[in-house]
C-alpha atoms as a PDB file:
ATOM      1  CA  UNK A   1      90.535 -83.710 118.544  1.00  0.00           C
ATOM      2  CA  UNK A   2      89.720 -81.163 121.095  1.00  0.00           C
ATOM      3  CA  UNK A   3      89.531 -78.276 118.150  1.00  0.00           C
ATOM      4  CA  UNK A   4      87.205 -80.513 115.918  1.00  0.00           C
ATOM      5  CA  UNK A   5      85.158 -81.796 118.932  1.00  0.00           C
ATOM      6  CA  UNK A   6      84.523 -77.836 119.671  1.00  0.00           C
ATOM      7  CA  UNK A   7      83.908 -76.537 116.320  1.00  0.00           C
ATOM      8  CA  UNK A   8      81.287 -79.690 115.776  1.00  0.00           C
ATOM      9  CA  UNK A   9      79.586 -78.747 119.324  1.00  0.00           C
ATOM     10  CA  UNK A  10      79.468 -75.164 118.444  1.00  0.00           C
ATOM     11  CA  UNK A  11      77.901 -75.832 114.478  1.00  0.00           C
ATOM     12  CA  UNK A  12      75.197 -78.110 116.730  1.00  0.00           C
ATOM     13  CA  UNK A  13      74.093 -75.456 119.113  1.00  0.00           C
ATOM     14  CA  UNK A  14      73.817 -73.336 116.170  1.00  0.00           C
ATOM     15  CA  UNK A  15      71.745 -75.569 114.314  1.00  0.00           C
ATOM     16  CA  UNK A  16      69.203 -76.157 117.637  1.00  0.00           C
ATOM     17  CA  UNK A  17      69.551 -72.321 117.716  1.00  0.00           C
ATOM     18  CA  UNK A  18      68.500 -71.904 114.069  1.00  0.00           C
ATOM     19  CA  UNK A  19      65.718 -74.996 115.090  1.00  0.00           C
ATOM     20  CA  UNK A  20      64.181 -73.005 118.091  1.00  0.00           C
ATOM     21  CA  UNK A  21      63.883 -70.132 115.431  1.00  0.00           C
ATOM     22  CA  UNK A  22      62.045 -71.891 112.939  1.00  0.00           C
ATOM     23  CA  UNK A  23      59.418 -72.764 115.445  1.00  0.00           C
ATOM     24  CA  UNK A  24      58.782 -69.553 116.777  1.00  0.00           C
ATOM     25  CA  UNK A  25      58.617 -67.776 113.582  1.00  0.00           C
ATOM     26  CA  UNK A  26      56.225 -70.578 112.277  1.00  0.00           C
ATOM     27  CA  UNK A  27      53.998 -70.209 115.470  1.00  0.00           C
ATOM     28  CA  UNK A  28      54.130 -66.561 115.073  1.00  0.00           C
ATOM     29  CA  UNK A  29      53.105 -66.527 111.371  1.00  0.00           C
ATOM     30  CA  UNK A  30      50.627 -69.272 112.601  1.00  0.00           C
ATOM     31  CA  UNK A  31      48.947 -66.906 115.353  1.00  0.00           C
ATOM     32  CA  UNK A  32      49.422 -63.140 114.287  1.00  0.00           C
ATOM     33  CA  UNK A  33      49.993 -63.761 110.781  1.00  0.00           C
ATOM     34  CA  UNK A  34      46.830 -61.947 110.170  1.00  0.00           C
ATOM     35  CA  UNK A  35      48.224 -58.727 111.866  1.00  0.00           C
ATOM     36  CA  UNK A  36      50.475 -57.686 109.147  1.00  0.00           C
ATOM     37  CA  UNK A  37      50.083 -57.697 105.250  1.00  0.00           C
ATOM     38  CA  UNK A  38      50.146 -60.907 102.983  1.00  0.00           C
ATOM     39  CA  UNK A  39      53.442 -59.236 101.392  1.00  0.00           C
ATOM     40  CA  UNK A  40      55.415 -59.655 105.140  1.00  0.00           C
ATOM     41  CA  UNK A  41      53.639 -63.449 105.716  1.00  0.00           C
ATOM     42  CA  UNK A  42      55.463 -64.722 102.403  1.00  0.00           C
ATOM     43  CA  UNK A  43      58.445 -62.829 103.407  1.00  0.00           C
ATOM     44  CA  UNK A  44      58.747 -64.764 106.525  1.00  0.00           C
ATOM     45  CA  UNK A  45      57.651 -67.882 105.176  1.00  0.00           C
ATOM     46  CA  UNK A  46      60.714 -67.577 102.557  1.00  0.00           C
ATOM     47  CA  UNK A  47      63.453 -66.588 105.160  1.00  0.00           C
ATOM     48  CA  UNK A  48      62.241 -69.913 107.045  1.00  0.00           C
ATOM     49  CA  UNK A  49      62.661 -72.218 104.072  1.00  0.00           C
ATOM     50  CA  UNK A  50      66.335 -70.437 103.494  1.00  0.00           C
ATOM     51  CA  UNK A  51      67.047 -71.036 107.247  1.00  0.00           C
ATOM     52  CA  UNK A  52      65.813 -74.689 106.917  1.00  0.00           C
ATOM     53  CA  UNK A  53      68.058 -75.469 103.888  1.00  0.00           C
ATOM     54  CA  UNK A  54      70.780 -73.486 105.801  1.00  0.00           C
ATOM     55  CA  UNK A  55      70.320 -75.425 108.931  1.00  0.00           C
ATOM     56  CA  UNK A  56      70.811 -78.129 106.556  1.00  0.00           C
ATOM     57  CA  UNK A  57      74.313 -77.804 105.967  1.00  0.00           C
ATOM     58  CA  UNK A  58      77.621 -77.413 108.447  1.00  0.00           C
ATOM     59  CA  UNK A  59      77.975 -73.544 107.070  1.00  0.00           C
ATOM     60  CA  UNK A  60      77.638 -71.920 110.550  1.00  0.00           C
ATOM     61  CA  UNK A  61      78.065 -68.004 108.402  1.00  0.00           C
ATOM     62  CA  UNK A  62      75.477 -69.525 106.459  1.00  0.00           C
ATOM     63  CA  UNK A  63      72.991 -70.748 109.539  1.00  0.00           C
ATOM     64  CA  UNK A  64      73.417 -67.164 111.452  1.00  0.00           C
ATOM     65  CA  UNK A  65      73.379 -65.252 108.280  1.00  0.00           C
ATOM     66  CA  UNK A  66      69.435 -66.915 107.788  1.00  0.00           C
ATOM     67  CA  UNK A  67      68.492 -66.746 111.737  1.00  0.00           C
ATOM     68  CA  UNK A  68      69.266 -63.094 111.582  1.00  0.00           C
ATOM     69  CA  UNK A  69      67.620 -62.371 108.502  1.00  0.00           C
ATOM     70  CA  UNK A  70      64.654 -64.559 109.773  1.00  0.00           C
ATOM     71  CA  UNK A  71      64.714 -62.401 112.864  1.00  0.00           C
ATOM     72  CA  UNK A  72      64.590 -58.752 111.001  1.00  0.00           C
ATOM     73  CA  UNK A  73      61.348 -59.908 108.952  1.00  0.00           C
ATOM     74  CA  UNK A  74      59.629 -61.392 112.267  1.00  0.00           C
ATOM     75  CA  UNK A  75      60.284 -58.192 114.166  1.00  0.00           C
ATOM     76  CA  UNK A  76      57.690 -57.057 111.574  1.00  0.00           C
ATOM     77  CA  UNK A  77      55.225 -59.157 113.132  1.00  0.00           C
ATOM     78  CA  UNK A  78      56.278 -57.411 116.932  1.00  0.00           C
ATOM     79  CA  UNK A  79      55.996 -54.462 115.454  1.00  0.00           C
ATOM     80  CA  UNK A  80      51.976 -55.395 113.745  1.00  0.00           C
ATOM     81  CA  UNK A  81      51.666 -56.176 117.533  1.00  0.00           C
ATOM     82  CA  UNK A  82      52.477 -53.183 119.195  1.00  0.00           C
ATOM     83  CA  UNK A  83      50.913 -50.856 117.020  1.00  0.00           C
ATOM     84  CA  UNK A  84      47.757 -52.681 117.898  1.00  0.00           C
ATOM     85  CA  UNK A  85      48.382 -52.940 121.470  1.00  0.00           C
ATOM     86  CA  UNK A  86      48.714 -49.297 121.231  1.00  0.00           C
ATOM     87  CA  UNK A  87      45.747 -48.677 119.051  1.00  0.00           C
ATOM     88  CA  UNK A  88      43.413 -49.808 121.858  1.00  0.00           C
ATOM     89  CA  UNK A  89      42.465 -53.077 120.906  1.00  0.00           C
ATOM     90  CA  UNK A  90      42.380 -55.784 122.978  1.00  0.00           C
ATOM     91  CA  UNK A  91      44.250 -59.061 122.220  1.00  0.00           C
ATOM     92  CA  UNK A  92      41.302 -61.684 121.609  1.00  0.00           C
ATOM     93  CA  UNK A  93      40.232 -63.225 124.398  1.00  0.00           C
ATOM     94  CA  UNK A  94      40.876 -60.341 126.590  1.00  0.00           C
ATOM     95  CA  UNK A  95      38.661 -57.323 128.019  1.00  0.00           C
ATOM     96  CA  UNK A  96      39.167 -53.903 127.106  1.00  0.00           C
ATOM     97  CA  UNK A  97      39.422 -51.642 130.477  1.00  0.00           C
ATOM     98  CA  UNK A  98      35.464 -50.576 129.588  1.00  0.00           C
ATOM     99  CA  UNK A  99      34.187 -53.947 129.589  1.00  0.00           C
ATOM    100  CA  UNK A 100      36.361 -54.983 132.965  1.00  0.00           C
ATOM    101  CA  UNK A 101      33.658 -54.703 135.593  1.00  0.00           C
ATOM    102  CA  UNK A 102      34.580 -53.553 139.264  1.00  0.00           C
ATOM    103  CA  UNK A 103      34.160 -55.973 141.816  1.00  0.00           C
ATOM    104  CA  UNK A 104      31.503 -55.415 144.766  1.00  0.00           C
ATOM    105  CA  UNK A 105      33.109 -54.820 148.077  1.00  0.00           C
ATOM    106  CA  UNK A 106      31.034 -55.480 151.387  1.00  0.00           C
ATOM    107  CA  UNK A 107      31.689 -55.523 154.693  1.00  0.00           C
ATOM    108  CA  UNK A 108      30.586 -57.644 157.153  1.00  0.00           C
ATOM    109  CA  UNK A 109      30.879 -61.682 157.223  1.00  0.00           C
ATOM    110  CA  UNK A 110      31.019 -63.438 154.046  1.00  0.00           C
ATOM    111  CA  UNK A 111      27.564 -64.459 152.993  1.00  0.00           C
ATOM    112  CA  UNK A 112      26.764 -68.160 153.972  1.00  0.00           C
ATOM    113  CA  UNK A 113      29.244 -67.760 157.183  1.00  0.00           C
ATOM    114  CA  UNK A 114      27.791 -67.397 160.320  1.00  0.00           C
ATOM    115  CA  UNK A 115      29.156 -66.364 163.272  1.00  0.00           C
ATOM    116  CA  UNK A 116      30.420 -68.685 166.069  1.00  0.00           C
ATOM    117  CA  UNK A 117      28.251 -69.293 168.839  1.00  0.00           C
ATOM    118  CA  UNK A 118      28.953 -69.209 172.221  1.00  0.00           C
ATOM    119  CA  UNK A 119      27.219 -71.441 174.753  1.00  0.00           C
END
């Protein structure tokens, strides 16, 4: 049993495998879909549904075959990512370097301190 009890252990890490995919390529569609073109967004969305009914089955070929297929059309999204990390832009949320003010350094004691007093 030692042979089936491996074979069944290694078809369920490939399913959780396949699992943890799904999610992040969901989340990623979810959050940057709007970084890359409609065309890529339905692209992804299909390789999910073909990894789901995959993931469905005891096929491991079948279950990698989808996660790496999944995984070329989400590098896509990386890619959207990149090219707009490089362009300059600012993530949302986040200051560009210009609008990053400098902090004001002073010397001295820190306002609302006052020195110790000695008797």
């Amino acid at each position: 049993h030692a042979n089936e009890d491996a074979k069944r252990k290694e078809v369920i890490e490939t399913k959780n495998v396949a699992e943890q995919m799904i999610y992040t390529a969901e989340k990623a569609v979810k959050d940057n879909g709007d970084k890359v073109t409609p065309e890529v967004v339905t692209e992804i969305n299909e390789k999910i549904e073909l990894l789901k009914k995959a993931r469905e089955g005891e096929d491991m070929d079948a279950i990698k075959s989808a996660s790496e297929s999944l995984s070329t059309s989400l590098s896509k999204i990386g890619e959207a990512m990149m090219q707009e990390k490089k362009d300059g832009e600012a993530p949302s949320g986040q200051e560009t370097p210009e609008e990053a003010k400098e902090a004001e350094f002073k010397e001295g004691p820190i306002e609302g301190d006052e020195p110790e007093k000695k008797d």
